[in-house]
PDB file of N, CA and C in Angstrom:
ATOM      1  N   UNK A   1      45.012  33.323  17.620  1.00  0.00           N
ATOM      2  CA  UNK A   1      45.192  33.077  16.207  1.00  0.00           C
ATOM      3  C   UNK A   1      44.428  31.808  15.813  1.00  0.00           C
ATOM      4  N   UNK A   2      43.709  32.084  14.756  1.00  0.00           N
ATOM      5  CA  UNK A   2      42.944  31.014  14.358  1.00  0.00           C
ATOM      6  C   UNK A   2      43.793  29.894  13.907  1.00  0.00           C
ATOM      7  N   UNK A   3      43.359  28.277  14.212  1.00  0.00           N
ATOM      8  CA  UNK A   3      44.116  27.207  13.304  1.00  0.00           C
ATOM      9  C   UNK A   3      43.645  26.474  12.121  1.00  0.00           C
ATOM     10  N   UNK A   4      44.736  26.751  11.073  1.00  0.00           N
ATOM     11  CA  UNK A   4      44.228  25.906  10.119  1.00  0.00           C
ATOM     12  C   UNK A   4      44.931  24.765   9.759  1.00  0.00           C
ATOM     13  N   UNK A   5      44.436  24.176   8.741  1.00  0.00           N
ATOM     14  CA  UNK A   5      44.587  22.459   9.002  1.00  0.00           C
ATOM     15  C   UNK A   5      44.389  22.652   7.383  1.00  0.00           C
ATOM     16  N   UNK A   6      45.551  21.463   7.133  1.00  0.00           N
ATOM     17  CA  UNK A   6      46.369  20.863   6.266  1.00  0.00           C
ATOM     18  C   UNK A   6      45.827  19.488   6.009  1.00  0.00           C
ATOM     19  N   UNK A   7      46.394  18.779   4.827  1.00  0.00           N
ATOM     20  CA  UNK A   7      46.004  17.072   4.715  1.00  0.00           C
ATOM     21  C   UNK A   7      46.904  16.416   5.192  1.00  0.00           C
ATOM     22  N   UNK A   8      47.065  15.335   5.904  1.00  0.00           N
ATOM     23  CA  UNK A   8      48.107  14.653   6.548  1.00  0.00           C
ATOM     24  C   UNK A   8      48.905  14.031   5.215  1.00  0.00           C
ATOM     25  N   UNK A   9      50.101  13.325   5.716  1.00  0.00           N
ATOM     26  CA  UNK A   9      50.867  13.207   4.284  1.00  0.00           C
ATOM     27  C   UNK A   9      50.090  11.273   4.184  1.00  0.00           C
ATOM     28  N   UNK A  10      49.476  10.910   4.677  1.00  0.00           N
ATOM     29  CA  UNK A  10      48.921   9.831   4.171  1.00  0.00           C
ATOM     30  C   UNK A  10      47.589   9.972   3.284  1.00  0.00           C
ATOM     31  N   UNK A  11      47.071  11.657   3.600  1.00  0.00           N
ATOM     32  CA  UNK A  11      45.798  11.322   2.988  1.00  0.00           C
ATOM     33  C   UNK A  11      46.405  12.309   1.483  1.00  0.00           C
ATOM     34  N   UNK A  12      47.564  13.017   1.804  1.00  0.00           N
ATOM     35  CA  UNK A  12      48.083  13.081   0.060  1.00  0.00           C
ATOM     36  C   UNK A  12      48.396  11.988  -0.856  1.00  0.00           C
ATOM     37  N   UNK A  13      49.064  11.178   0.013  1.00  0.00           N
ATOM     38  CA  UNK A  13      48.834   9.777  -0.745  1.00  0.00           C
ATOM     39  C   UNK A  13      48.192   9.055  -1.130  1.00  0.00           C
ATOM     40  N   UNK A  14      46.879   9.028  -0.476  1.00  0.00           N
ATOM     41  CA  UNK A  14      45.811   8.642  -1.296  1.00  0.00           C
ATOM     42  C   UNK A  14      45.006   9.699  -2.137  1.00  0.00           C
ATOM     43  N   UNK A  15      45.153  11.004  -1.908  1.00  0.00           N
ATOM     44  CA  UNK A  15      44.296  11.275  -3.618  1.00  0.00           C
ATOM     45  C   UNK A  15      45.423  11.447  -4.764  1.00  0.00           C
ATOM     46  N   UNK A  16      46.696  11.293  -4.335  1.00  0.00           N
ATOM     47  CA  UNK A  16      47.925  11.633  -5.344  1.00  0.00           C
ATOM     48  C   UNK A  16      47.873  10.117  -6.558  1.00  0.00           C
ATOM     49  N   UNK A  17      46.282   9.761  -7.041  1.00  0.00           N
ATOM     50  CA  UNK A  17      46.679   8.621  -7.529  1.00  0.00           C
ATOM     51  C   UNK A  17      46.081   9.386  -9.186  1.00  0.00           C
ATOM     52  N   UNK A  18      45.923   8.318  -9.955  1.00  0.00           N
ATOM     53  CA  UNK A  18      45.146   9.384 -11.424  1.00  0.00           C
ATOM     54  C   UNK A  18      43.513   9.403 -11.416  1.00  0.00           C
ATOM     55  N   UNK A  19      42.874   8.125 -10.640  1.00  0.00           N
ATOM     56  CA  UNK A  19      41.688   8.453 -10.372  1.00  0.00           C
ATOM     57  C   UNK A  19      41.104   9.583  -9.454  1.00  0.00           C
ATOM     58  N   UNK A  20      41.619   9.472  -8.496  1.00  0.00           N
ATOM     59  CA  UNK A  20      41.529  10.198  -7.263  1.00  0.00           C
ATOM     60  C   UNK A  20      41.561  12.129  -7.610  1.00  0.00           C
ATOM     61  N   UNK A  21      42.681  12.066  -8.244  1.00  0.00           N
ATOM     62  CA  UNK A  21      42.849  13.188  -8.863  1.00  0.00           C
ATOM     63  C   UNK A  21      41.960  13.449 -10.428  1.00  0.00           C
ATOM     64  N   UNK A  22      41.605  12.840 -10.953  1.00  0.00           N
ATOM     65  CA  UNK A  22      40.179  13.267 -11.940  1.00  0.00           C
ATOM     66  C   UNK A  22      39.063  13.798 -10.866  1.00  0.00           C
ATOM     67  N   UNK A  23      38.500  13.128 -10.022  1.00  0.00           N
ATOM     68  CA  UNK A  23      37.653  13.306  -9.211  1.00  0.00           C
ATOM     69  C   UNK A  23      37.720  14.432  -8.597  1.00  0.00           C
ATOM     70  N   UNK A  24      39.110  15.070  -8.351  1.00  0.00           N
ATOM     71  CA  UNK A  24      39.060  16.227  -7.067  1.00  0.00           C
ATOM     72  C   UNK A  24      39.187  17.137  -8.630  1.00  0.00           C
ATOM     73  N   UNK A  25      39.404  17.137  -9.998  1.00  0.00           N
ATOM     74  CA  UNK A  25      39.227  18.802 -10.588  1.00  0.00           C
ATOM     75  C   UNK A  25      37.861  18.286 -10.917  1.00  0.00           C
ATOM     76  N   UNK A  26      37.287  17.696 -11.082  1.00  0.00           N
ATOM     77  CA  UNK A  26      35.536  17.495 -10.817  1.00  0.00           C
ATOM     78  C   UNK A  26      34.542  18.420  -9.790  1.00  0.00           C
ATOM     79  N   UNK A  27      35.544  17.839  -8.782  1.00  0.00           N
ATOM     80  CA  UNK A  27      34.988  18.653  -7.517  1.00  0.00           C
ATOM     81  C   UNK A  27      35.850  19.800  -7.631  1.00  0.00           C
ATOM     82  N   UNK A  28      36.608  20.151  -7.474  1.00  0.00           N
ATOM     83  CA  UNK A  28      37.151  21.530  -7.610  1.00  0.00           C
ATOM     84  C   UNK A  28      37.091  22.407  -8.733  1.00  0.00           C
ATOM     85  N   UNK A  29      36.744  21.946  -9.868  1.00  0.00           N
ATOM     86  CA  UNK A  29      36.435  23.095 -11.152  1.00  0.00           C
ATOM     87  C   UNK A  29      38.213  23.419 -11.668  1.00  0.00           C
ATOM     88  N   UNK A  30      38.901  22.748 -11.460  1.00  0.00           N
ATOM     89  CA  UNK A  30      40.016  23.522 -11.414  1.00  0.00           C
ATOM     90  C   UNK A  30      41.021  21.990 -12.416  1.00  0.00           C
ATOM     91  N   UNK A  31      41.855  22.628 -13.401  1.00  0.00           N
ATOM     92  CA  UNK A  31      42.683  21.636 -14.451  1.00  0.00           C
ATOM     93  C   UNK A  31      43.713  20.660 -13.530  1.00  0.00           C
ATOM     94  N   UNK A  32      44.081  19.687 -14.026  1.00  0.00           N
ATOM     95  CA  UNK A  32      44.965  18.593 -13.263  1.00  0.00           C
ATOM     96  C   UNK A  32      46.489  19.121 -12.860  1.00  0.00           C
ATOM     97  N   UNK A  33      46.948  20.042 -14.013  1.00  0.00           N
ATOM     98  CA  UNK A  33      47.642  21.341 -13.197  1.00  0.00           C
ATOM     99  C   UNK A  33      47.715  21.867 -11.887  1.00  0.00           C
ATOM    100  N   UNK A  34      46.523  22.689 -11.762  1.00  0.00           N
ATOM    101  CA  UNK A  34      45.971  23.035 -10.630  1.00  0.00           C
ATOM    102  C   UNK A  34      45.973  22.005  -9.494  1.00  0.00           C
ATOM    103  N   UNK A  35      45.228  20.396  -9.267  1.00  0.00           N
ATOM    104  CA  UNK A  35      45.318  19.825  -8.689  1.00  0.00           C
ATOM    105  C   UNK A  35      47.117  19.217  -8.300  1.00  0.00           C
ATOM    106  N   UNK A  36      47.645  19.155  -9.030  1.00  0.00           N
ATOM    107  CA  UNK A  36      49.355  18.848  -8.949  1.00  0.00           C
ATOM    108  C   UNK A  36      49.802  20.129  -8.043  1.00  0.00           C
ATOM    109  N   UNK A  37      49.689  21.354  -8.020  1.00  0.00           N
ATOM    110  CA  UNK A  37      50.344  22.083  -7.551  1.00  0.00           C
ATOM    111  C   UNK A  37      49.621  22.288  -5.784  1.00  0.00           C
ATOM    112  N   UNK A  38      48.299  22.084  -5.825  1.00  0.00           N
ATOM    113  CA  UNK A  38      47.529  22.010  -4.530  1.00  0.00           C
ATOM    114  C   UNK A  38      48.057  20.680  -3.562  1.00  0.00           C
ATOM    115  N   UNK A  39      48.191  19.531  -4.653  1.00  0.00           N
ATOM    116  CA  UNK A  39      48.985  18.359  -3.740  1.00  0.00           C
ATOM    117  C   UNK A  39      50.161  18.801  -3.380  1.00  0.00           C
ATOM    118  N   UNK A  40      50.831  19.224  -4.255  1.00  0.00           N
ATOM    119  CA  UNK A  40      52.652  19.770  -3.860  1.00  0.00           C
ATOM    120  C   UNK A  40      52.700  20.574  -3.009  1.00  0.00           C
ATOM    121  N   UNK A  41      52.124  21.549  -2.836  1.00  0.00           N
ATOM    122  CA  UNK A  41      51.655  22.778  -1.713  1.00  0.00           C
ATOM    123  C   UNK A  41      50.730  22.175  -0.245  1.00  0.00           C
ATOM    124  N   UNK A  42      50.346  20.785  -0.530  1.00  0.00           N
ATOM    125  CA  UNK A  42      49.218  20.773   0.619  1.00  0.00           C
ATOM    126  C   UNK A  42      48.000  22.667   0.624  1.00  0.00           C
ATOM    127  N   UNK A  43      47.751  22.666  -0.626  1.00  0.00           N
ATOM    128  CA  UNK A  43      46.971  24.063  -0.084  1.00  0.00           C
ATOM    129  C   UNK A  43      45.904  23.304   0.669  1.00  0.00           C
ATOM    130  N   UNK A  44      45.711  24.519   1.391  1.00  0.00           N
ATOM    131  CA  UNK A  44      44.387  23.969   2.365  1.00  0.00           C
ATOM    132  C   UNK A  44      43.254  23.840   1.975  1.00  0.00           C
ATOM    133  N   UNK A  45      42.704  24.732   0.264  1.00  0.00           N
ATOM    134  CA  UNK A  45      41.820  24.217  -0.572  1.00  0.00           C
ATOM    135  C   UNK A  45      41.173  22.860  -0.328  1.00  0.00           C
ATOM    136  N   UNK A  46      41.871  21.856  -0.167  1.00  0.00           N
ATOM    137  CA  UNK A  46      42.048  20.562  -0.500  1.00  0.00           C
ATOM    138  C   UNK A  46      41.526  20.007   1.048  1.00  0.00           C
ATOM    139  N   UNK A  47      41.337  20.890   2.176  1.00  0.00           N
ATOM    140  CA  UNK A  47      40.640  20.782   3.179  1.00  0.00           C
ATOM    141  C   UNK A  47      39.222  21.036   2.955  1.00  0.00           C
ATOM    142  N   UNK A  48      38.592  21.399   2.341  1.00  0.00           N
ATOM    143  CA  UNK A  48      36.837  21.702   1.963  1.00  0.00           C
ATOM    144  C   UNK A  48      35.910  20.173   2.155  1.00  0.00           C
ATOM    145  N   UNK A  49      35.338  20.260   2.850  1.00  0.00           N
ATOM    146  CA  UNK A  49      33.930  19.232   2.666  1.00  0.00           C
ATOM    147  C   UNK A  49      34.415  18.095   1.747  1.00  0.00           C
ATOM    148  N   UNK A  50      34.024  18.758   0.824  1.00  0.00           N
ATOM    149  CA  UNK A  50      33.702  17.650  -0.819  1.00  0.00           C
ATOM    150  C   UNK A  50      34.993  16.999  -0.700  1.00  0.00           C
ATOM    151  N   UNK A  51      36.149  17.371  -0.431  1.00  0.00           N
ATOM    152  CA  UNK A  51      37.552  16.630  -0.581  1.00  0.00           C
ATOM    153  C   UNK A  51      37.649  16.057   0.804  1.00  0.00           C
ATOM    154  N   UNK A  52      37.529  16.482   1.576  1.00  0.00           N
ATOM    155  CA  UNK A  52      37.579  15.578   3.196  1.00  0.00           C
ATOM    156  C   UNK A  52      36.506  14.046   3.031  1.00  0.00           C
ATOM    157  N   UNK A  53      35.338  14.435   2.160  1.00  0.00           N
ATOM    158  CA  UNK A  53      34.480  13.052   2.059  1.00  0.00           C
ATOM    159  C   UNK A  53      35.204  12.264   0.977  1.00  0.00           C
ATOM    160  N   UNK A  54      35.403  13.121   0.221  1.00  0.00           N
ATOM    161  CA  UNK A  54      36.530  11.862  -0.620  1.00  0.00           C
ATOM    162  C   UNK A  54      36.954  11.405  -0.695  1.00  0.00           C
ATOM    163  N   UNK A  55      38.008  11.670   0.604  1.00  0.00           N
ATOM    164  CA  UNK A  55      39.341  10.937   1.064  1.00  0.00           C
ATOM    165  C   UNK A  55      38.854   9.893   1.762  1.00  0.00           C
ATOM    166  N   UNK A  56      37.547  10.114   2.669  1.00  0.00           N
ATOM    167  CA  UNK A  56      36.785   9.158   3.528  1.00  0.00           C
ATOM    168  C   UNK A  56      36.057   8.450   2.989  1.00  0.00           C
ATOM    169  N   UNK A  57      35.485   8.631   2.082  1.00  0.00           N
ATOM    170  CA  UNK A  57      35.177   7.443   1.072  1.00  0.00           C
ATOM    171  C   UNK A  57      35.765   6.077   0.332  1.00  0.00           C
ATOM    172  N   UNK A  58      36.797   7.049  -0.306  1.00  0.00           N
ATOM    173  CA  UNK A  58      37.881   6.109  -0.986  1.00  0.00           C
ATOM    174  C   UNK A  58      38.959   5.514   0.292  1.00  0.00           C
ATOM    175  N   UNK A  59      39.274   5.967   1.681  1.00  0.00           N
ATOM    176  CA  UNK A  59      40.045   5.112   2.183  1.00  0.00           C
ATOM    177  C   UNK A  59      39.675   4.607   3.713  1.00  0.00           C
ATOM    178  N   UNK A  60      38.499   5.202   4.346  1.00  0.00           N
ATOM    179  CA  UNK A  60      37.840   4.567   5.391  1.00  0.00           C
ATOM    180  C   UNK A  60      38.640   5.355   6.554  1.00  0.00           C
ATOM    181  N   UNK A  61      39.456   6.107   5.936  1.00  0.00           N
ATOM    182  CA  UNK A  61      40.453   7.481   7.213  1.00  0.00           C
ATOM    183  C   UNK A  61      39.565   8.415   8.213  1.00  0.00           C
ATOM    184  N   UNK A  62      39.826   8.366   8.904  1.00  0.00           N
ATOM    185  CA  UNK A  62      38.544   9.420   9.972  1.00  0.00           C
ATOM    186  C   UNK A  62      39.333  10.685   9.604  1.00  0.00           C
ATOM    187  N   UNK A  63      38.855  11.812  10.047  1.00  0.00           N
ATOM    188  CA  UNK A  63      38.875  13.228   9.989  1.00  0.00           C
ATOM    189  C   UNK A  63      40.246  13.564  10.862  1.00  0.00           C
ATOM    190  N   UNK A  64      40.473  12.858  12.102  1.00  0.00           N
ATOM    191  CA  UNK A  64      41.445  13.048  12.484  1.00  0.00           C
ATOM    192  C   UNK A  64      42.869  12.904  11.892  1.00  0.00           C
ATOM    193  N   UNK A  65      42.711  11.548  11.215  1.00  0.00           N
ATOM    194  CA  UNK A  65      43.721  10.663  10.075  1.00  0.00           C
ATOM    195  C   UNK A  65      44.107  11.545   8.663  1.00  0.00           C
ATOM    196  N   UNK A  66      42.717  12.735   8.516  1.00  0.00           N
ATOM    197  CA  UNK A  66      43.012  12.969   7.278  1.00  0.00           C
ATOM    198  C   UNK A  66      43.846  14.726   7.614  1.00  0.00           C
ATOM    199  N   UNK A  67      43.412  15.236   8.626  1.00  0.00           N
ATOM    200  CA  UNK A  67      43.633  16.623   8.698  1.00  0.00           C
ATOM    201  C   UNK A  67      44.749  17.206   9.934  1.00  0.00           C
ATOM    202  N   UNK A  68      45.536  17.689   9.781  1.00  0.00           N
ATOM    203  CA  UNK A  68      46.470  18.033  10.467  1.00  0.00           C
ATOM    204  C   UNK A  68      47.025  19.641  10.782  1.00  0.00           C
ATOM    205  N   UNK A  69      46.716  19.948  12.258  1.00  0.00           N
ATOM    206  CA  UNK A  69      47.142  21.416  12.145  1.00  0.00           C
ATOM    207  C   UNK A  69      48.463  21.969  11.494  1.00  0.00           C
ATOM    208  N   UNK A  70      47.865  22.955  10.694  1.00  0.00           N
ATOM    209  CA  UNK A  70      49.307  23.761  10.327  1.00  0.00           C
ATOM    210  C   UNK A  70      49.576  24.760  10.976  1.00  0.00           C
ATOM    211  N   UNK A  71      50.708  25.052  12.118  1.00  0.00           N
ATOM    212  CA  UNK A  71      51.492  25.392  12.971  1.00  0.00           C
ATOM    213  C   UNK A  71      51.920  26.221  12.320  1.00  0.00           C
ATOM    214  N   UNK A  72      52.343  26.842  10.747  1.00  0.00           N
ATOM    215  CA  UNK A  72      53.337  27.768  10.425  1.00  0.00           C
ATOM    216  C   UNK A  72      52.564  28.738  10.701  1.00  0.00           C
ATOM    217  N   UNK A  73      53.420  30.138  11.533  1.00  0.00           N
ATOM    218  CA  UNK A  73      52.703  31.222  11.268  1.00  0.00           C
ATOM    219  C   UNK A  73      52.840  31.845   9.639  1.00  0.00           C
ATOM    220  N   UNK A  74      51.935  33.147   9.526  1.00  0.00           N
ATOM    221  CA  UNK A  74      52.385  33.539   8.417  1.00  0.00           C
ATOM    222  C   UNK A  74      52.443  35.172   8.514  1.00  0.00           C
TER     223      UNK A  74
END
């Protein structure tokens, strides 16, 4: 079974701010709505490229720091 990977709950904390979150429906095309319910959910959306450099930009977190396997089956 393939693994997928989640944002750790420190790197929700750092885009859960109001800048951070302008920036990701920028990058995501998607209303601040949308971004509220992807933070609340951890969707894995929020695992893509453009949002993994973001997080590494704005907080100096390595890849390991930011991404975390999700274990639930489904």
């Amino acid at each position: 079974m393939p693994v997928s990977y989640q944002l750790s709950d420190e790197a929700l904390k750092i885009i859960n701010t109001p800048r951070i979150r302008r920036e990701l429906m920028d990058i995501l095309e998607v209303t601040e709505f949308t971004i509220a319910r992807y933070i609340q959910k951890n969707n894995p959306i929020l695992t893509l490229y453009a949002v993994i450099e973001l997080i590494t930009k704005e907080s100096g977190l390595t890849i390991d720091q930011i991404l975390k396997a999700n274990n639930t089956s489904e």
